[in-house]
C-alpha atoms as a PDB file:
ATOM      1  CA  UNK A   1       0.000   0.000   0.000  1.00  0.00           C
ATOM      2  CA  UNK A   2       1.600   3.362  -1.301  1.00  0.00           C
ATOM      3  CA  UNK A   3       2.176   5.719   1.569  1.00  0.00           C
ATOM      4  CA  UNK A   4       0.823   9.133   1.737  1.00  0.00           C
ATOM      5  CA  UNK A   5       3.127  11.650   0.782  1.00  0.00           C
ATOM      6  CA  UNK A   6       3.195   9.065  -2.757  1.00  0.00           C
ATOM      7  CA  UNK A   7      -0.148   9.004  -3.381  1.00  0.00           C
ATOM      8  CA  UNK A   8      -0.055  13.319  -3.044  1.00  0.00           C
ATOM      9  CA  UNK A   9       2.942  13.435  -5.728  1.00  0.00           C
ATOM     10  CA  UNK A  10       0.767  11.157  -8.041  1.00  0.00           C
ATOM     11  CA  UNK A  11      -2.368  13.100  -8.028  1.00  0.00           C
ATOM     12  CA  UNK A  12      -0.387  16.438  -8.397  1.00  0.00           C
ATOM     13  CA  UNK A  13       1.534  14.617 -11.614  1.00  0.00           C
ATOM     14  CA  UNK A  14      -1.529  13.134 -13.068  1.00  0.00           C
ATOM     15  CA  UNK A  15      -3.072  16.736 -12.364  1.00  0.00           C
ATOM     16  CA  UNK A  16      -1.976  18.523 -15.577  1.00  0.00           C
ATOM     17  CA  UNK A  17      -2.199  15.869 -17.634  1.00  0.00           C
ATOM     18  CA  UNK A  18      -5.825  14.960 -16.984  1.00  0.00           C
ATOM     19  CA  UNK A  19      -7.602  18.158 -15.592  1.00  0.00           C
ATOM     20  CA  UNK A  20     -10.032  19.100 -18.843  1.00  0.00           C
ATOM     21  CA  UNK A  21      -9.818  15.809 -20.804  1.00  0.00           C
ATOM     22  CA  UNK A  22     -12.735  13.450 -22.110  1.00  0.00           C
ATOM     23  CA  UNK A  23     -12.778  10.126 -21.117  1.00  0.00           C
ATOM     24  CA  UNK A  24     -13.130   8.102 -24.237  1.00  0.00           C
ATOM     25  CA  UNK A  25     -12.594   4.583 -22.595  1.00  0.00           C
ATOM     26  CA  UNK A  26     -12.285   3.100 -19.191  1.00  0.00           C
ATOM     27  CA  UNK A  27     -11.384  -0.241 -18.449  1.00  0.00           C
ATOM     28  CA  UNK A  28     -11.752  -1.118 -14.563  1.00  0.00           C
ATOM     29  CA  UNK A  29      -9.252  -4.556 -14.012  1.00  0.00           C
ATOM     30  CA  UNK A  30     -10.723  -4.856 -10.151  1.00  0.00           C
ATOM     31  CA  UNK A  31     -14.833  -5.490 -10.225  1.00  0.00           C
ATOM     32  CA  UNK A  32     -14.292  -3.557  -6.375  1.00  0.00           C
ATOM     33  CA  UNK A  33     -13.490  -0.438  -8.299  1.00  0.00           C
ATOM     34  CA  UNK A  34     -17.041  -0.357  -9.708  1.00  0.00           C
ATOM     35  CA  UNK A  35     -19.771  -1.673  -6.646  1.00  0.00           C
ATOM     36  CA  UNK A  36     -21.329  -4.075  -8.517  1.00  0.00           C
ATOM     37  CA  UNK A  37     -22.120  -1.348 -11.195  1.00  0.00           C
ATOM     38  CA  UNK A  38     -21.054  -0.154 -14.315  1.00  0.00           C
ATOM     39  CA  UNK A  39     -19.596   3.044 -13.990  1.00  0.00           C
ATOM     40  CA  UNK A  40     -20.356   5.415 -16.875  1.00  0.00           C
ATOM     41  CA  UNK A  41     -17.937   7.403 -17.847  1.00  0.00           C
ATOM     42  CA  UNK A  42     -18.002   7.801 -21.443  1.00  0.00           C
ATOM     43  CA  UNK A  43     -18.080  11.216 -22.467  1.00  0.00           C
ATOM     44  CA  UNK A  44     -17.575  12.805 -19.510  1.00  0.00           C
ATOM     45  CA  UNK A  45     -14.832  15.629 -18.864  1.00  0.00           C
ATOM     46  CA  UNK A  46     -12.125  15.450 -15.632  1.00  0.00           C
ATOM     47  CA  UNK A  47     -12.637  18.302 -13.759  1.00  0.00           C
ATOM     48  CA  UNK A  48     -10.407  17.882 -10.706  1.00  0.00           C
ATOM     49  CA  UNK A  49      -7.381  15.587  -9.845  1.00  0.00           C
ATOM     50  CA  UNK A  50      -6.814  14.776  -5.906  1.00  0.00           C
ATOM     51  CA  UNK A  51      -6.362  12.791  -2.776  1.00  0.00           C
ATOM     52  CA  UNK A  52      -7.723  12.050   0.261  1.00  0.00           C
ATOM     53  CA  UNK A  53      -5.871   9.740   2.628  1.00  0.00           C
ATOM     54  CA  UNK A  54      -4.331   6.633   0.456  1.00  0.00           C
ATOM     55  CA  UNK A  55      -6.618   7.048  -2.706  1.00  0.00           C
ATOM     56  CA  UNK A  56      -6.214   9.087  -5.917  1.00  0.00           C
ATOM     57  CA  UNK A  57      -9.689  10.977  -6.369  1.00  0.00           C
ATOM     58  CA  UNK A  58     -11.073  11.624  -9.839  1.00  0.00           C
ATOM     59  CA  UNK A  59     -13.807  14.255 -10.471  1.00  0.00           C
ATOM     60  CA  UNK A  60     -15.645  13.450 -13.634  1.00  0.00           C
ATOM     61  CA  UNK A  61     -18.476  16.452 -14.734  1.00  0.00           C
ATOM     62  CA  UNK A  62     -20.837  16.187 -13.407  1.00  0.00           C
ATOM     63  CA  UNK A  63     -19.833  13.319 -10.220  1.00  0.00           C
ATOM     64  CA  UNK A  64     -16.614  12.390  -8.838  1.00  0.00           C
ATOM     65  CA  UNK A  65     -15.211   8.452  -8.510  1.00  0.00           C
ATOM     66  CA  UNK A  66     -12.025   7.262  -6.310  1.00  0.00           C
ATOM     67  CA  UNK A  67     -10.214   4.668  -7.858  1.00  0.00           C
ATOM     68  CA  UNK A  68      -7.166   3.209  -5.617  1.00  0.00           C
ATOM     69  CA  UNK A  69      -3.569   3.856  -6.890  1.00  0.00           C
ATOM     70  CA  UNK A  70      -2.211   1.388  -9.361  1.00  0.00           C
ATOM     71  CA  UNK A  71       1.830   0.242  -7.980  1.00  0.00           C
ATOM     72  CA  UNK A  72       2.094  -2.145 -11.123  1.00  0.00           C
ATOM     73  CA  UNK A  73       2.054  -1.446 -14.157  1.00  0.00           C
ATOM     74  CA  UNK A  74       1.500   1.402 -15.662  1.00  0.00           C
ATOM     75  CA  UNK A  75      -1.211   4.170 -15.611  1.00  0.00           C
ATOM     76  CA  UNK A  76      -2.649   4.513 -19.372  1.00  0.00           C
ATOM     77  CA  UNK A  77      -4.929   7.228 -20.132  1.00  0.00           C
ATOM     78  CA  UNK A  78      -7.747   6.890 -22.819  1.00  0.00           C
ATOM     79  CA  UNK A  79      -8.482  10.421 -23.101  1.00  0.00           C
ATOM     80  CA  UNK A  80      -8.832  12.896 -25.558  1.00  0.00           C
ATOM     81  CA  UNK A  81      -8.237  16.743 -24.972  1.00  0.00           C
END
């Protein structure tokens, strides 16, 4: 489990490089990510990149989602400015 001051420094990288984009694809590899549900995302924009304790938050327009940090592998975005 990433410690805190690492999950801060990947929110404020992801930050710039997500904040305005629209999310053309999401693929969720843990079915605890998404409740039993599936989330929809498609089409929405990212309006805010941040974290809260040990988890990355993700604010989609118009309702947020908190998906945990991923350690391996690598973080691959889908979106489209």
């Amino acid at each position: 489990m990433p410690e805190l001051p690492e999950v801060e420094t990947i929110a404020r990288q992801l930050a710039p490089q997500l904040r305005g984009r629209l999310v053309e694809r999401l693929t969720l590899l843990d079915p605890l990510l998404r409740g039993g549900r599936r989330p929809r995302l498609r089409g929405r924009r990212i309006t805010e990149v941040s974290s809260a304790g040990k988890q990355v938050l993700l604010a989609f327009s118009p309702g947020p989602a908190a998906p945990r940090p991923i350690w391996r592998g690598a973080c691959r975005s889908a979106c489209a400015a």
